[in-house]
Protein backbone atom coordinates (compact mmCIF):
# COMPACT_ATOMS: atom_id res chain seq x y z
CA UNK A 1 173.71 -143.84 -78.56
CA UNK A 2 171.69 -145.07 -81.83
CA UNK A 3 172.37 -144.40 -84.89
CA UNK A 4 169.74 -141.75 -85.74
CA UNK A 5 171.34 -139.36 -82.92
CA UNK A 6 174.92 -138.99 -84.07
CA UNK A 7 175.33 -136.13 -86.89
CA UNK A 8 179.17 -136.21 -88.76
CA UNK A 9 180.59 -133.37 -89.99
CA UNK A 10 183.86 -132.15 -91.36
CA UNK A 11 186.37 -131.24 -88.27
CA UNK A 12 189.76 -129.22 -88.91
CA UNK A 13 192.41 -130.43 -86.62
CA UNK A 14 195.73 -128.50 -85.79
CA UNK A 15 198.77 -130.24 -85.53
CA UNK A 16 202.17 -129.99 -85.42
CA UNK A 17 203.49 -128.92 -89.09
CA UNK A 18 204.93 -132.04 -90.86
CA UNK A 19 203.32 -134.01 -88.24
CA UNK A 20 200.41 -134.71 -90.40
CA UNK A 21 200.28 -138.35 -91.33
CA UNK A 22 201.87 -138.94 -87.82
CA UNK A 23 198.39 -137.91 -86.26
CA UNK A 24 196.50 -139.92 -89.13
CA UNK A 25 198.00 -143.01 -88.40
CA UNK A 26 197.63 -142.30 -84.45
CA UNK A 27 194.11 -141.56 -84.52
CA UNK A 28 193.41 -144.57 -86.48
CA UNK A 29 195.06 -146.66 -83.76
CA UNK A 30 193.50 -144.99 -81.43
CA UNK A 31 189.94 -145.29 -82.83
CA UNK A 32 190.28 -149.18 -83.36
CA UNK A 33 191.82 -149.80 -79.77
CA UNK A 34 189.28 -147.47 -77.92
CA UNK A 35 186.17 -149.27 -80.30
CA UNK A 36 185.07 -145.75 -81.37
CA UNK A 37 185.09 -146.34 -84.71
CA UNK A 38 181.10 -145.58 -84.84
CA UNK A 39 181.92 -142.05 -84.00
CA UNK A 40 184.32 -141.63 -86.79
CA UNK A 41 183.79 -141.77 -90.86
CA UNK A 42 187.12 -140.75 -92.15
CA UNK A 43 190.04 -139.08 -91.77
CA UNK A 44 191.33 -136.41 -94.79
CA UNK A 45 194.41 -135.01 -95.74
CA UNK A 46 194.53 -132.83 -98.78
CA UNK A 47 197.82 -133.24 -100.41
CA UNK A 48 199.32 -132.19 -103.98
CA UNK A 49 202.09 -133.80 -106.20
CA UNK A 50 205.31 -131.83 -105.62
CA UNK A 51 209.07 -131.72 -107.36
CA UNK A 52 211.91 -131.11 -105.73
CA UNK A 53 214.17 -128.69 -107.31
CA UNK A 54 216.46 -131.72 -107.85
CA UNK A 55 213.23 -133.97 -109.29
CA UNK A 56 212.07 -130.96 -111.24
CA UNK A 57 215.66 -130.87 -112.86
CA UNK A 58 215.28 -135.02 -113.60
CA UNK A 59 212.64 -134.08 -114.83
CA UNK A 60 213.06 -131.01 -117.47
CA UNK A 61 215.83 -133.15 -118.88
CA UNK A 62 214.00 -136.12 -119.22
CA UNK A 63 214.63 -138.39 -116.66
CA UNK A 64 213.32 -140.65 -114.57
CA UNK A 65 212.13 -138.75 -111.29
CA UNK A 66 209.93 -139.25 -108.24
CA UNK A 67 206.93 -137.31 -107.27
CA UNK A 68 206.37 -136.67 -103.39
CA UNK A 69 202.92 -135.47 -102.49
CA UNK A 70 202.74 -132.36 -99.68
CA UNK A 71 199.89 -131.32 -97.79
CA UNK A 72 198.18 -128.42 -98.97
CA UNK A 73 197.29 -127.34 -95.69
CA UNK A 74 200.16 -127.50 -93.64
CA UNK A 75 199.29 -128.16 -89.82
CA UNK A 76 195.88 -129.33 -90.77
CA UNK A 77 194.16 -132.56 -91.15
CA UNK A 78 190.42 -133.28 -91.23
CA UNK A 79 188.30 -135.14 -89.55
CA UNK A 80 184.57 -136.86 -90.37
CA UNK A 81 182.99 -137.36 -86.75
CA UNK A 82 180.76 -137.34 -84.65
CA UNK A 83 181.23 -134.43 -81.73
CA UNK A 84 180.53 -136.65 -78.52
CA UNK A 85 182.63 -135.35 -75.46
CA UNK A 86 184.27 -138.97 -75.80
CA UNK A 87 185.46 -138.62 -79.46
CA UNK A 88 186.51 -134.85 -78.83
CA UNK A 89 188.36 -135.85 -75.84
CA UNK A 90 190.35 -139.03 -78.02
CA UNK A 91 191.04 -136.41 -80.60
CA UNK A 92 192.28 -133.54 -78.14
CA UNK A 93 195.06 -136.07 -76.72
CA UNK A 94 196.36 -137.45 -79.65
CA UNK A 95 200.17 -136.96 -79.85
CA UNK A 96 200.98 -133.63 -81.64
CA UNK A 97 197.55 -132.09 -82.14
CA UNK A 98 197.82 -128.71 -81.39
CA UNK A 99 193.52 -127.93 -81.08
CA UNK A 100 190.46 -128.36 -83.05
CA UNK A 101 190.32 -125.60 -85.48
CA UNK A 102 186.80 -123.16 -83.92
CA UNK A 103 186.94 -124.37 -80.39
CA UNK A 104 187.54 -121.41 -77.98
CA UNK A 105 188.40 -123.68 -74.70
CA UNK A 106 186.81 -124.03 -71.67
CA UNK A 107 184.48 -126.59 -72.75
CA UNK A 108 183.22 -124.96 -76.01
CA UNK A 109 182.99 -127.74 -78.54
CA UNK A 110 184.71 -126.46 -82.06
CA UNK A 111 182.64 -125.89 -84.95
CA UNK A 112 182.76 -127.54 -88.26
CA UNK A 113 183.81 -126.74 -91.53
CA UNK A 114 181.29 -125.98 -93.80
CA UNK A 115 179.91 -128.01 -96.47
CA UNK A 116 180.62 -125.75 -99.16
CA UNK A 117 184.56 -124.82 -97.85
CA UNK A 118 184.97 -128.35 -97.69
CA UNK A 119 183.67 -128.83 -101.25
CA UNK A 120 185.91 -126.14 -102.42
CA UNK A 121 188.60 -127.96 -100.37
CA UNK A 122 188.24 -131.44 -102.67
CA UNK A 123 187.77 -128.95 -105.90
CA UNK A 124 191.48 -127.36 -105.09
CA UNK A 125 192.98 -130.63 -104.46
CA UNK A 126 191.89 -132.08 -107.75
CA UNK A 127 192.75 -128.71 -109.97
CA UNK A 128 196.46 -128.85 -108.53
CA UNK A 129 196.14 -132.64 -109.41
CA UNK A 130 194.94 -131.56 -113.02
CA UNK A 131 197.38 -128.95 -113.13
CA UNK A 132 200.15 -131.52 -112.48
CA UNK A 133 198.73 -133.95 -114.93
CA UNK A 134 198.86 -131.42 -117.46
CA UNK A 135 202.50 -130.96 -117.35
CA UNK A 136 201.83 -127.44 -115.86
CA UNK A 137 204.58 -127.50 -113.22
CA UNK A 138 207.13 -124.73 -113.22
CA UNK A 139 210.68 -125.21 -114.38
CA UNK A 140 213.64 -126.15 -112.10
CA UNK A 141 215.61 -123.80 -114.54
CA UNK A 142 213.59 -120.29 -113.53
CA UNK A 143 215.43 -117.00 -113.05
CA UNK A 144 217.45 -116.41 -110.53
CA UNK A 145 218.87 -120.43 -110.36
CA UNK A 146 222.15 -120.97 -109.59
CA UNK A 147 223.69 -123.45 -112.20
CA UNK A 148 226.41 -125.35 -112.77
CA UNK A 149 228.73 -126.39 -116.23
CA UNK A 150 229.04 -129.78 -116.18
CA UNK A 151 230.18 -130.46 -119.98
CA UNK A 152 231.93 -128.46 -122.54
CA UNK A 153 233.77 -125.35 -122.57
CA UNK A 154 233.24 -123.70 -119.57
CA UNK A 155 232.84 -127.35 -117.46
CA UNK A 156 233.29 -125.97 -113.74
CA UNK A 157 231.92 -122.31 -113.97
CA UNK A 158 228.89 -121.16 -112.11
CA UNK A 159 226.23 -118.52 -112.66
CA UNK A 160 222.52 -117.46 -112.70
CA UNK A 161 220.16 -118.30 -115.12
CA UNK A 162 218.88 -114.82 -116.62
CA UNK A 163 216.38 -116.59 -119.11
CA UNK A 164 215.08 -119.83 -120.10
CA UNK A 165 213.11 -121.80 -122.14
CA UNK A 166 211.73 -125.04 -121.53
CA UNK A 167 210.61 -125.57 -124.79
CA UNK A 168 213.96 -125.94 -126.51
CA UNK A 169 215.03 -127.14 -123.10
CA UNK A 170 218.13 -124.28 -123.53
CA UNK A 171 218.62 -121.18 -120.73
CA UNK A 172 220.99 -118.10 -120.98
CA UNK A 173 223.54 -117.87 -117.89
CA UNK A 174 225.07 -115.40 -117.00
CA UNK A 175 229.27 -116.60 -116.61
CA UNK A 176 232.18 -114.87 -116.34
CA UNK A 177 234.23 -114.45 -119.14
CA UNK A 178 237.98 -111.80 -119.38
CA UNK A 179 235.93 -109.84 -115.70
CA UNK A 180 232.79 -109.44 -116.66
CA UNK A 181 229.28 -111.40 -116.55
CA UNK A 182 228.20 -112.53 -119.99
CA UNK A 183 224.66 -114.20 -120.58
CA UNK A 184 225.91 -117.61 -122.22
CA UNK A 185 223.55 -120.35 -123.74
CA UNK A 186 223.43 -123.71 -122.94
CA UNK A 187 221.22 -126.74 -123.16
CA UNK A 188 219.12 -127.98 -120.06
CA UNK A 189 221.39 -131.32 -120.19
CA UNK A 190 224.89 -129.83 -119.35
CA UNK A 191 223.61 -127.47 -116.01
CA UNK A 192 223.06 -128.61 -112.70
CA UNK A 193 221.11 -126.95 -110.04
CA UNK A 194 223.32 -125.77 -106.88
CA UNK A 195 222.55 -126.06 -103.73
């Protein structure tokens, strides 16, 4: 097939959730063992930085703390080919994909995404980057938390955060004190997430 004949577009794969990089790495094996690599451009997965509850908490109080990237669309990878019933067939038996995201079945080839969704795709991925950059990521200390004491006074006790504020790096908890729930301050430093 020369060159002039084979069209690549965007392709959105299913896979098994959390699977993701699995099939990344497998279709790149497969590619470069079958010699198909002239049917294939590239191979995307959008991801974002994430925190942990437990990184978040490193770091709200200033620590050192690691970010983990997730995918952004969970299940889904993409795929820059060209649909030959050679390359759609290499794709289809890859371990853990599920489909090709707009094929019916029976022989119907899937349909790409569209320039513009994909586009929008890359401009999500690089606002959440952005957003991440900016130090916009929400608080392990939110409402609702379960903390812990682990210095001073009431060392031990356990509650829920009922308010916080990141900017004095201080939240209100709500510990028990002679039977009944009292909202109590304390500094970021001496709580620890449960759970």
């Amino acid at each position: 097939m020369n060159e002039e004949k084979k069209i690549f577009k965007w392709y959105m794969i299913s896979t098994v959730s959390g699977k993701e990089d699995n099939v990344a790495e497998s279709l790149k094996n497969k590619i470069n063992a079958t010699g198909m690599n002239d049917f294939f451009k590239d191979i995307k997965i959008f991801k974002m930085p994430h925190l942990s509850n437990k990184e978040l908490e490193k770091k709200t109080k200033g620590e050192e703390y690691t970010v983990k990237y997730v995918n952004i669309y969970k299940g889904y990878i993409f795929l820059n080919m060209s649909m030959t019933d050679e390359a759609w067939y290499l794709v289809r038996n890859t371990q853990y994909v599920t489909g090709l995201i707009g094929s019916s079945g029976k022989g119907a080839k899937p349909t790409p995404v569209s320039r513009v969704d994909f586009q929008n795709m890359i401009e999500q991925e690089k606002r959440l980057q952005e957003k991440f950059d900016a130090g916009d990521i929400e608080t392990a200390f939110k409402e609702g938390t379960i903390v812990q004491v682990i210095e001073g006074p009431f060392i031990g006790e356990t509650g829920a955060i009922v308010k916080s504020d990141d900017i004095k790096q201080k939240a209100f908890v709500n510990i028990e004190q002679y039977g009944r729930y009292v909202p109590t301050e304390f500094e970021y430093k001496v709580l620890k997430i449960c759970g």
